[in-house]
N, C-alpha and C. Protein backbone atom coordinates (compact mmCIF):
# COMPACT_ATOMS: atom_id res chain seq x y z
N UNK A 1 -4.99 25.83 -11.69
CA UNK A 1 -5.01 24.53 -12.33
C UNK A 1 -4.62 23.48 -11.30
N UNK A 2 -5.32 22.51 -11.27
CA UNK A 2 -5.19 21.22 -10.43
C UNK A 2 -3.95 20.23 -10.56
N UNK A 3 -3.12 19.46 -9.61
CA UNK A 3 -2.55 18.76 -10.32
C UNK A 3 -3.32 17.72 -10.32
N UNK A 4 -2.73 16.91 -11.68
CA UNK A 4 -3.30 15.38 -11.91
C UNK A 4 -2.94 14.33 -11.16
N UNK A 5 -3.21 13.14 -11.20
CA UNK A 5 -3.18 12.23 -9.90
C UNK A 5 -1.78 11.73 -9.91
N UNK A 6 -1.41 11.79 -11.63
CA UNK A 6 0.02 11.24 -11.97
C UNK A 6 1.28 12.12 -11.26
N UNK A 7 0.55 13.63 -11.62
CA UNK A 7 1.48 14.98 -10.76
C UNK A 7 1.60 14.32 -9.72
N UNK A 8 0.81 14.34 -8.86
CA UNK A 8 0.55 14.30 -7.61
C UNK A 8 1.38 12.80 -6.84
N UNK A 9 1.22 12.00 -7.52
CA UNK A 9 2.03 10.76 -7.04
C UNK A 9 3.22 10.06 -8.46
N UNK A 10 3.96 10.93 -8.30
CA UNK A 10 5.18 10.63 -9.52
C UNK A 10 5.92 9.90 -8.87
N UNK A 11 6.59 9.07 -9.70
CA UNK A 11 7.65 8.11 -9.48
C UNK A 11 8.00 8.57 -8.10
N UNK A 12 8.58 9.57 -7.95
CA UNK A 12 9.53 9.96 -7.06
C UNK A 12 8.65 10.14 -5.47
N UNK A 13 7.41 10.21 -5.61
CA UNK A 13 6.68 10.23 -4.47
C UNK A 13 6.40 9.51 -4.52
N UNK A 14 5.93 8.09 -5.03
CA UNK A 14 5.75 6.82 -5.29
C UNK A 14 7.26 5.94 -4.58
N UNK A 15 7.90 6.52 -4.74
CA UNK A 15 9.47 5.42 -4.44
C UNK A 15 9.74 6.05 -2.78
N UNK A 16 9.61 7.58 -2.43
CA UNK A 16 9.78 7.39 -1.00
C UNK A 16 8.80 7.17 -0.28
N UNK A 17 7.36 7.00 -0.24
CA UNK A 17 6.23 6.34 0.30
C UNK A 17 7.01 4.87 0.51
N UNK A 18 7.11 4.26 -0.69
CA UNK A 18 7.61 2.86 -1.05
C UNK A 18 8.25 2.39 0.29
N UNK A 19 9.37 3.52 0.07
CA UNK A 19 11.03 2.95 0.92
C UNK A 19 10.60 2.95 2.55
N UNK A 20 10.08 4.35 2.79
CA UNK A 20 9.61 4.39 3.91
C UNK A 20 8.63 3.24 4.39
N UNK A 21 7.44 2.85 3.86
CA UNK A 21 6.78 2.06 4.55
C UNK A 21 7.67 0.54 4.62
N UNK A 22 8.41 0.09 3.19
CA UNK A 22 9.20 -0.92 3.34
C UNK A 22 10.54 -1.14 4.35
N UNK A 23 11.02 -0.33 4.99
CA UNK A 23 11.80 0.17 5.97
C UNK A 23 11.26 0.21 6.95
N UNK A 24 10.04 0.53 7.19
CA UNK A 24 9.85 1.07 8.75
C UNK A 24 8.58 0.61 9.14
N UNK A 25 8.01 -0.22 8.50
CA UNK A 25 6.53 -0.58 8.53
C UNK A 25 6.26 -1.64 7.51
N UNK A 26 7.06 -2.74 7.58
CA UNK A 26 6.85 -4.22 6.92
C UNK A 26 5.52 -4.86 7.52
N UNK A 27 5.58 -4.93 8.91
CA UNK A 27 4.10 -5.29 9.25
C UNK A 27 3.51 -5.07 8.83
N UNK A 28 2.95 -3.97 8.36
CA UNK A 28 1.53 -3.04 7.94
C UNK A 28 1.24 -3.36 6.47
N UNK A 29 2.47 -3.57 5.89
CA UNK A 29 2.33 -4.07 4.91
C UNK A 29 1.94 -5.53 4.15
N UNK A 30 2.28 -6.40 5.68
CA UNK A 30 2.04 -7.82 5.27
C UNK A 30 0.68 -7.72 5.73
N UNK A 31 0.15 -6.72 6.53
CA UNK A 31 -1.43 -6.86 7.15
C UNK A 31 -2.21 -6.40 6.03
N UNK A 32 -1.44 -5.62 5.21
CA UNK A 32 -2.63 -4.44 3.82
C UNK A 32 -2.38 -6.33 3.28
N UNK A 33 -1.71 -6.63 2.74
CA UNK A 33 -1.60 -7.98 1.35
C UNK A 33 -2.92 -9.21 1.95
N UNK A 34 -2.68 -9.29 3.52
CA UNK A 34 -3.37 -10.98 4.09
C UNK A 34 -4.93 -9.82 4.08
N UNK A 35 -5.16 -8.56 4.56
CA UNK A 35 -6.17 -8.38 4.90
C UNK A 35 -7.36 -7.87 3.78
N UNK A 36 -6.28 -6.66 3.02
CA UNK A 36 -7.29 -6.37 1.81
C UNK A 36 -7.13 -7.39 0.50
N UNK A 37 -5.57 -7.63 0.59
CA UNK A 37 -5.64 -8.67 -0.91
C UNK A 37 -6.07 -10.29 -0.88
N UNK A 38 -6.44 -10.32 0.71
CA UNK A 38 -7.04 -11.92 1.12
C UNK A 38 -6.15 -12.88 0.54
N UNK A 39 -4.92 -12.32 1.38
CA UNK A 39 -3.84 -13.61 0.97
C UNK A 39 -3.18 -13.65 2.68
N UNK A 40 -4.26 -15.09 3.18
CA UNK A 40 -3.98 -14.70 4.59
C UNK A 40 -2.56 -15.35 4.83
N UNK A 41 -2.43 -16.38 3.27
CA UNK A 41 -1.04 -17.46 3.45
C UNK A 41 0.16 -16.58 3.68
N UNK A 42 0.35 -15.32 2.89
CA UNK A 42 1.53 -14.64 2.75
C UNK A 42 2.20 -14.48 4.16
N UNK A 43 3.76 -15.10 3.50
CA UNK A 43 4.70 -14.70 5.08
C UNK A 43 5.84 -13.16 5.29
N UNK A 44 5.21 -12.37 4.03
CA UNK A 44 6.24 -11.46 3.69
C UNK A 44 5.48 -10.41 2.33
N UNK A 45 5.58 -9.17 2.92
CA UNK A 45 4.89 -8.31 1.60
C UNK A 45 5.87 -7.02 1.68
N UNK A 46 5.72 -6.17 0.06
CA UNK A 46 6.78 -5.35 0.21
C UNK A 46 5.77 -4.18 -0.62
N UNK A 47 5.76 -2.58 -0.50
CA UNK A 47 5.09 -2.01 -1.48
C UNK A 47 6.05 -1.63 -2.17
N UNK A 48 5.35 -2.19 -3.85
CA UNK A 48 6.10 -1.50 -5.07
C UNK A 48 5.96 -0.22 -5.69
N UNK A 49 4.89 -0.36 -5.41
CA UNK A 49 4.05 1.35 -6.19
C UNK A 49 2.87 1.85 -5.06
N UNK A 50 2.83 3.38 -5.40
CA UNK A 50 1.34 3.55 -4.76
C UNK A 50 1.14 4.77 -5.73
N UNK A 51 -0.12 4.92 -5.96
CA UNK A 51 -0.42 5.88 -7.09
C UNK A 51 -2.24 6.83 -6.37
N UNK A 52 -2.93 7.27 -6.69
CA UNK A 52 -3.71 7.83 -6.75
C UNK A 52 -4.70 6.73 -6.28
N UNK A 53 -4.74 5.74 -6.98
CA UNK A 53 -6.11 4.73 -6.86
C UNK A 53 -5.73 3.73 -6.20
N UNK A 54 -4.36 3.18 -5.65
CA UNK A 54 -4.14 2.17 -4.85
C UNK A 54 -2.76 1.91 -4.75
N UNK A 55 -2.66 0.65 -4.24
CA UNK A 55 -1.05 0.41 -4.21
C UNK A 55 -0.70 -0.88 -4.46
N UNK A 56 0.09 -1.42 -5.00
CA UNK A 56 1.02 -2.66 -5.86
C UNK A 56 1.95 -3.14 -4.73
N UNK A 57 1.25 -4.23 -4.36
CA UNK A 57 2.27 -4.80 -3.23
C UNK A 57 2.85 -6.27 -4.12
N UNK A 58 3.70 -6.53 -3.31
CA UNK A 58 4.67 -8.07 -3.73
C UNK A 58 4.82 -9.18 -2.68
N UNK A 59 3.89 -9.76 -2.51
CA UNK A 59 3.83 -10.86 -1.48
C UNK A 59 4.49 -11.92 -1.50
N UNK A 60 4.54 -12.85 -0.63
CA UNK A 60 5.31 -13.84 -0.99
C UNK A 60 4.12 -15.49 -0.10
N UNK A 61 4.05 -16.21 -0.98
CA UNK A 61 3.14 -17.41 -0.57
C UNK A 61 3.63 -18.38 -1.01
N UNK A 62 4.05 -19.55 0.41
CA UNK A 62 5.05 -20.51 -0.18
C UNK A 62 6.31 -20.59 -0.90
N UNK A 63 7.04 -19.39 -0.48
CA UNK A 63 7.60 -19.24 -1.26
C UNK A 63 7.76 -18.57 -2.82
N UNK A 64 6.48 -18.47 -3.14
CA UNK A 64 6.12 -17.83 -4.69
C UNK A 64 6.00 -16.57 -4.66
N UNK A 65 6.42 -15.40 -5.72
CA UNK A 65 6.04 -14.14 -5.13
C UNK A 65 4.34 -14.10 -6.10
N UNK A 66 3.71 -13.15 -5.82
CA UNK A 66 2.43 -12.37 -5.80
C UNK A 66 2.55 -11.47 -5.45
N UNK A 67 1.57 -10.99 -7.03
CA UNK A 67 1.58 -9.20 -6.91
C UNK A 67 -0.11 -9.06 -6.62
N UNK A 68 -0.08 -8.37 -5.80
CA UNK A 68 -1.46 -7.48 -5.57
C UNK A 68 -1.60 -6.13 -5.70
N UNK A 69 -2.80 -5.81 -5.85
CA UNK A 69 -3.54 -4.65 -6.17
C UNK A 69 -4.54 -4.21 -4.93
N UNK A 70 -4.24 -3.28 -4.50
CA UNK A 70 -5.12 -2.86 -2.95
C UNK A 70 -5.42 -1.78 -3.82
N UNK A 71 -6.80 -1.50 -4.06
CA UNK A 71 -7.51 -0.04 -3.99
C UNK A 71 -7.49 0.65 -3.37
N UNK A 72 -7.82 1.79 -3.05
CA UNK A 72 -8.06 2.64 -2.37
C UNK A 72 -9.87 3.21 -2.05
N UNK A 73 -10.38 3.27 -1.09
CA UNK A 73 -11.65 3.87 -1.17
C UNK A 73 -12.12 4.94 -2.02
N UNK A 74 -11.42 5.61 -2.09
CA UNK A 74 -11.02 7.24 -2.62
C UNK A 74 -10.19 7.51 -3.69
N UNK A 75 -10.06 8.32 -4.09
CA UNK A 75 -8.78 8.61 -5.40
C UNK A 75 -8.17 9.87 -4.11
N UNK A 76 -6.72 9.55 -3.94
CA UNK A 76 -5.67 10.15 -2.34
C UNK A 76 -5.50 11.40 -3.73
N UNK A 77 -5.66 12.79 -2.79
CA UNK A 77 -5.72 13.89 -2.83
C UNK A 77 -3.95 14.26 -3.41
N UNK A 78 -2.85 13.59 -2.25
CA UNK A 78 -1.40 14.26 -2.03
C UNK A 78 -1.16 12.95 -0.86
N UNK A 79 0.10 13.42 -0.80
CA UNK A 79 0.60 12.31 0.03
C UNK A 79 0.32 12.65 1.32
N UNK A 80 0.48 13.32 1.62
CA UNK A 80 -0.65 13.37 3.04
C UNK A 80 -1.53 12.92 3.31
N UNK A 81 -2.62 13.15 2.29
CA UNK A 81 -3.78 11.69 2.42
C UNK A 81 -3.85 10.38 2.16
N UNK A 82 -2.12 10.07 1.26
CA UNK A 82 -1.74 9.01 1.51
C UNK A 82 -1.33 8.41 3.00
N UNK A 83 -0.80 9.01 3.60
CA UNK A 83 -0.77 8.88 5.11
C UNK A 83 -1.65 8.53 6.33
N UNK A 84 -2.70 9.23 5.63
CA UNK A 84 -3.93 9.48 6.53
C UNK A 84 -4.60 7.97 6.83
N UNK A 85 -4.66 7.47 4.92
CA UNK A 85 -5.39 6.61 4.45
C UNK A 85 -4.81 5.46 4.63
N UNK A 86 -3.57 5.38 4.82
CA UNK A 86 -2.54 4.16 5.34
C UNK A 86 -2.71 3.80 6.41
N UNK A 87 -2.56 4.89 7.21
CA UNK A 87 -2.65 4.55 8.93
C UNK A 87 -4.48 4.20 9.03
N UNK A 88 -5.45 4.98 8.53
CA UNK A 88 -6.84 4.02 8.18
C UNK A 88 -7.19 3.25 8.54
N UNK A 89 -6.29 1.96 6.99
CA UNK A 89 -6.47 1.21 6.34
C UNK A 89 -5.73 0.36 7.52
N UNK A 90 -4.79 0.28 8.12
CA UNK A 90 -4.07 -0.38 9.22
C UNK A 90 -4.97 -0.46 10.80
N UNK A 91 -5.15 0.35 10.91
CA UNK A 91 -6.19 0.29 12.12
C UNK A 91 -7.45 -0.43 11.51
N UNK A 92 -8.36 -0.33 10.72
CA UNK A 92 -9.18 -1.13 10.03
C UNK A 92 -8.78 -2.49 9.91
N UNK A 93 -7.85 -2.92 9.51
CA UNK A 93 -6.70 -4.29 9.40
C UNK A 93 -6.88 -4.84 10.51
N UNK A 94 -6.91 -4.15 11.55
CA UNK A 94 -6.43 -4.53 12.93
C UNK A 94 -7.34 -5.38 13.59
N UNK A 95 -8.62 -4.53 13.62
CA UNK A 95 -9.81 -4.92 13.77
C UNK A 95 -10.19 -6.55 13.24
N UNK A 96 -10.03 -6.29 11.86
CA UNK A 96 -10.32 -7.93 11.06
C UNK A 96 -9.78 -8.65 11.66
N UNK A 97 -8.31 -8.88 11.79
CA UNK A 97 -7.89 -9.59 12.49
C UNK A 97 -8.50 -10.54 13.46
């Protein structure tokens, strides 16, 4: 039996993805919000969630916060291919730039 996407990215794998990228990789994160959520104003982004189909970031523009929604290409397998698909999605980022 398979796990489900919810198995697969529960709270608890959802919150250390979170901490980790918000800790150690704020850049990458303000590049996922200006690049995929086309909020080139934002001076500050944080991830709240990441689940199966994308991830819930919290930007900040002018001062105001904004929540975005980044998809994912794919529905992520495990967190490993959350990884995969992060570092990706960042090198892809890079490029636009």
């Amino acid at each position: 039996m398979s796990e489900t996407s919810s198995e697969v990215f529960s709270k608890a794998v959802s919150d250390r993805i979170c901490k980790h990228m918000n800790d150690d990789h704020p850049e990458a994160i303000l590049l996922y919000a200006t690049a995929y959520g086309h909020v080139s104003e934002a001076t500050t982004a944080e991830m709240a969630a990441i689940d199966a189909q994308g991830m819930d970031l919290n930007a900040q523009i002018n001062g105001e916060p904004v929540s975005l929604r980044i998809p994912f290409d794919h529905e992520l397998k495990d967190a490993e291919d959350a990884h995969h698909t992060l570092i990706d999605m960042l090198k892809q980022a890079r490029v636009k730039q």
